[in-house]
N, C-alpha and C. Protein backbone atom coordinates (compact mmCIF):
# COMPACT_ATOMS: atom_id res chain seq x y z
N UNK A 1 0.84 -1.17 0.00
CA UNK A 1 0.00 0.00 0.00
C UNK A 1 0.88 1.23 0.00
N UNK A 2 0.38 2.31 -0.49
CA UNK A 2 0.36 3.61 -0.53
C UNK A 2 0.83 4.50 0.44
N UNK A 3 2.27 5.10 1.27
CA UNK A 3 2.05 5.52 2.36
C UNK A 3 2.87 7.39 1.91
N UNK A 4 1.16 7.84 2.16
CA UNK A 4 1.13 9.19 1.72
C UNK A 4 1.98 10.16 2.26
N UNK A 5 2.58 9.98 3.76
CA UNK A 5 3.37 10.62 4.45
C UNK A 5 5.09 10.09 4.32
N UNK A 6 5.08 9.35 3.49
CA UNK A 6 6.55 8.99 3.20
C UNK A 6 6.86 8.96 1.48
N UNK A 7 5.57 9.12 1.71
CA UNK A 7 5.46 8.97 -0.38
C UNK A 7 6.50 7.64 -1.04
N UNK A 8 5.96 6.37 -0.40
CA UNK A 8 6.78 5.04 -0.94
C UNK A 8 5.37 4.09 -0.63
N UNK A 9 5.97 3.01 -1.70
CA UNK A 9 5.23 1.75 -0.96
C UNK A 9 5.62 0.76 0.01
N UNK A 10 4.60 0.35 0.72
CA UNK A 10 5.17 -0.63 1.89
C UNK A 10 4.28 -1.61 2.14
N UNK A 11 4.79 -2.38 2.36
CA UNK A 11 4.63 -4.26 2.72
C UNK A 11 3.41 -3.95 3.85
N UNK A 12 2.42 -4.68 3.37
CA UNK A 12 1.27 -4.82 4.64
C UNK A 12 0.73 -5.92 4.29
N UNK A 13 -0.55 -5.96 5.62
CA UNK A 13 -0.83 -7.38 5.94
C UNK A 13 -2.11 -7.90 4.51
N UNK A 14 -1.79 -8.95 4.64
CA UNK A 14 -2.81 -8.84 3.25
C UNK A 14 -3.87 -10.25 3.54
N UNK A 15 -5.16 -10.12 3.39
CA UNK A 15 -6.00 -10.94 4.39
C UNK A 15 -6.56 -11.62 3.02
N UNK A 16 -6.80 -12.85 2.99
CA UNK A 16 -7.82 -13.41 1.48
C UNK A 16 -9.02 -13.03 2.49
N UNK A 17 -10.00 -12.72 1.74
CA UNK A 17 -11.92 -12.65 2.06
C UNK A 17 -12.42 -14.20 2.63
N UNK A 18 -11.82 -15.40 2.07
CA UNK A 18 -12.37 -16.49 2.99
C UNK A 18 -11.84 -16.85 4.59
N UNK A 19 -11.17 -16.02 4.53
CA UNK A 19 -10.16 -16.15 5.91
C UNK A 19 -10.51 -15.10 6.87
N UNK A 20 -12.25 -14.00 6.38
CA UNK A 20 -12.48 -13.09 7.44
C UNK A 20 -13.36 -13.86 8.32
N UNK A 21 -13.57 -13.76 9.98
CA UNK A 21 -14.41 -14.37 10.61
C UNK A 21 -15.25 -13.52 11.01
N UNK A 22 -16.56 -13.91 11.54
CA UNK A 22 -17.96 -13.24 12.12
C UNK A 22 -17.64 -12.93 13.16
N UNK A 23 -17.84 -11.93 14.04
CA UNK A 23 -17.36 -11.43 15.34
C UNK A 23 -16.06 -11.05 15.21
N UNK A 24 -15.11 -10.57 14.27
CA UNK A 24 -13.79 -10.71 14.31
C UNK A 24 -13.63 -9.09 13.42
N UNK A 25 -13.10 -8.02 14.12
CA UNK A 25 -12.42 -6.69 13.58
C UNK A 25 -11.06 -6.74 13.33
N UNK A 26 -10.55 -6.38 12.10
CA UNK A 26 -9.51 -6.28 11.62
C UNK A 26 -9.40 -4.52 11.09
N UNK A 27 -8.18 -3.88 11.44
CA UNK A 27 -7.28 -2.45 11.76
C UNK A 27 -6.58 -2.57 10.49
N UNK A 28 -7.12 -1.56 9.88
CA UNK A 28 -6.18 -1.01 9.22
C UNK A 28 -4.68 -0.59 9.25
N UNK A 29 -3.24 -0.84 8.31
CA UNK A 29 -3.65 -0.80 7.07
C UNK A 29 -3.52 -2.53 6.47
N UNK A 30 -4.42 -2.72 5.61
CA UNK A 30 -4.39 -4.16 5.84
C UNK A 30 -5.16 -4.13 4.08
N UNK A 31 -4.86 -5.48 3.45
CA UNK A 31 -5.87 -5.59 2.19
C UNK A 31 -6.51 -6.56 2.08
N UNK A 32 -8.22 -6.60 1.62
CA UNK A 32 -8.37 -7.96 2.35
C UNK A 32 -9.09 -8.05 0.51
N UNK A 33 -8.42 -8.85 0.42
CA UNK A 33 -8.68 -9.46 -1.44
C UNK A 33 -9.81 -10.86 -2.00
N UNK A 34 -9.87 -11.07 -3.35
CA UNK A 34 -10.64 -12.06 -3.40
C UNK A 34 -10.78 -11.86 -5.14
N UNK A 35 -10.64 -13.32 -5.55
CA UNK A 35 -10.58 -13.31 -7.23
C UNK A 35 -10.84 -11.86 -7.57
N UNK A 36 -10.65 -11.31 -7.97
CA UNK A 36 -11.15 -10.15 -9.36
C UNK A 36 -11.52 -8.86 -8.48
N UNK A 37 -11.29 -9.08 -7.10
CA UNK A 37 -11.16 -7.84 -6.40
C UNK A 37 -10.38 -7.68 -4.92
N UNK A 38 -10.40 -6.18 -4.74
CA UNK A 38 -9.47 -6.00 -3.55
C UNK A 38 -10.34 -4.82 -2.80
N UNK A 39 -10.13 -4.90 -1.36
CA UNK A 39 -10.40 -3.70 -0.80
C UNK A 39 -9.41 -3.46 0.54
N UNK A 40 -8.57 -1.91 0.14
CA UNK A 40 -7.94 -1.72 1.34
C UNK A 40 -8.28 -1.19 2.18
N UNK A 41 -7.67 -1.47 3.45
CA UNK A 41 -8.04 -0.89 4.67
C UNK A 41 -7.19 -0.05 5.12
N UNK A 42 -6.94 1.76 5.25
CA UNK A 42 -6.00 2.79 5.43
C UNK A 42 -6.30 2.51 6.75
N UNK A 43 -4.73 3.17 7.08
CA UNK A 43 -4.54 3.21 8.99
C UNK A 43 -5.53 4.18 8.90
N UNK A 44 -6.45 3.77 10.06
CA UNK A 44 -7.13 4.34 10.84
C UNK A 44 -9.11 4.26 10.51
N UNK A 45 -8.59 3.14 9.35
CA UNK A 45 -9.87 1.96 9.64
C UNK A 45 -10.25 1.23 10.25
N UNK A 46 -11.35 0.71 10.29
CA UNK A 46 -11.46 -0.88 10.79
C UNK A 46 -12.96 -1.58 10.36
N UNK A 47 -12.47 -2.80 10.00
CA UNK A 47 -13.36 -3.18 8.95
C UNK A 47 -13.72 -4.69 10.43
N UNK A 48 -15.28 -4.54 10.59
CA UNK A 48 -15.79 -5.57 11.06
C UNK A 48 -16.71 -6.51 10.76
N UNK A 49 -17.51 -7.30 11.58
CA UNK A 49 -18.27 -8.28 10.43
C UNK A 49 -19.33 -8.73 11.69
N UNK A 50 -20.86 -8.41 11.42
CA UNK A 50 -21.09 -8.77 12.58
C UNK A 50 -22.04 -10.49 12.51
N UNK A 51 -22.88 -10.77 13.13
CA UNK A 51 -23.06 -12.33 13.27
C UNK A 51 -24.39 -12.37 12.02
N UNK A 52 -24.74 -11.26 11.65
CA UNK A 52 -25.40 -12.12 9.75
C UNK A 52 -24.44 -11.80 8.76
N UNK A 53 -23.29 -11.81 9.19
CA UNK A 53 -22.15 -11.94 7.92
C UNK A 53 -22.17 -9.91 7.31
N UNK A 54 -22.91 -8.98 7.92
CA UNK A 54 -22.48 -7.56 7.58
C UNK A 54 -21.34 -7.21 7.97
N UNK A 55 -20.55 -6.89 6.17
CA UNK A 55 -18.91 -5.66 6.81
C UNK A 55 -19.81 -4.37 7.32
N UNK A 56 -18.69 -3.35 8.39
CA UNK A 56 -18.58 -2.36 8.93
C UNK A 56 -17.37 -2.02 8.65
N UNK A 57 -17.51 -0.93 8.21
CA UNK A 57 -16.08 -0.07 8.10
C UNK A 57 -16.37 1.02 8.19
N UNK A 58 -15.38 1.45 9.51
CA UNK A 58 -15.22 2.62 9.77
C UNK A 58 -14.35 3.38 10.45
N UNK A 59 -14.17 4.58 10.42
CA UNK A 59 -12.66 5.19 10.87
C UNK A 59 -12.90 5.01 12.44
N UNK A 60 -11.68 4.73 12.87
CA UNK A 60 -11.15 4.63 14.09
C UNK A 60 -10.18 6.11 14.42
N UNK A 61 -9.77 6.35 15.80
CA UNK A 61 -9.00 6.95 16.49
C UNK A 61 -7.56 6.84 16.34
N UNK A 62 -6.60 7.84 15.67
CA UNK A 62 -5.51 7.99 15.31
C UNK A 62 -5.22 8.95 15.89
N UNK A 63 -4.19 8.86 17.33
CA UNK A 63 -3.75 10.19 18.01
C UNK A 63 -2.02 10.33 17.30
N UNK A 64 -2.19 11.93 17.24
CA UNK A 64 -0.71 11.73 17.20
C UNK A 64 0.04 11.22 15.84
N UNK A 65 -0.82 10.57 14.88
CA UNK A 65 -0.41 10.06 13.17
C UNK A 65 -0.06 8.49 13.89
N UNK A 66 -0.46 7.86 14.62
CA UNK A 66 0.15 6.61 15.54
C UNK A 66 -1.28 5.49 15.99
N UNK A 67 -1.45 4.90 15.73
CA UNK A 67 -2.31 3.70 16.04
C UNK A 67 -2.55 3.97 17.44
C-alpha cells in the first residue's frame, strides 16, 4: 500500500476474504482481497463483520499520526 506521508510503498498485511471471521475486527492498514477484487483498509480503519455476515467499516482513532 500507498504511504502518503513517506510517499513510498510498503509491505502490509494482506487478508484473502475467505479467511475473514464473524465477530472478528480487523485495523487497518491491511488488504483484504478475493478473485477479481481488492479492498484496502488505510490506517485508521477498521473493517468488522457482525453475526449475519455484515462488513462495517469505519474510521477509528488515530492520536498523534500513531495507532
Amino acid at each position: 500500500m500507498f504511504n502518503d506521508e513517506k510517499s513510498v510503498f510498503v509491505e502490509t498485511k494482506k487478508i484473502p476474504v475467505h479467511d475473514l471471521e464473524i465477530g472478528e475486527s480487523y485495523v487497518g492498514p491491511c488488504l483484504i482481497y478475493d478473485e477479481g477484487s481488492s479492498m484496502p483498509l488505510l490506517k485508521g480503519q477498521t473493517l468488522s463483520i457482525d453475526e449475519r455476515g455484515i462488513i462495517t467499516l469505519r474510521r477509528c482513532e488515530v492520536k498523534n499520526g500513531k495507532d
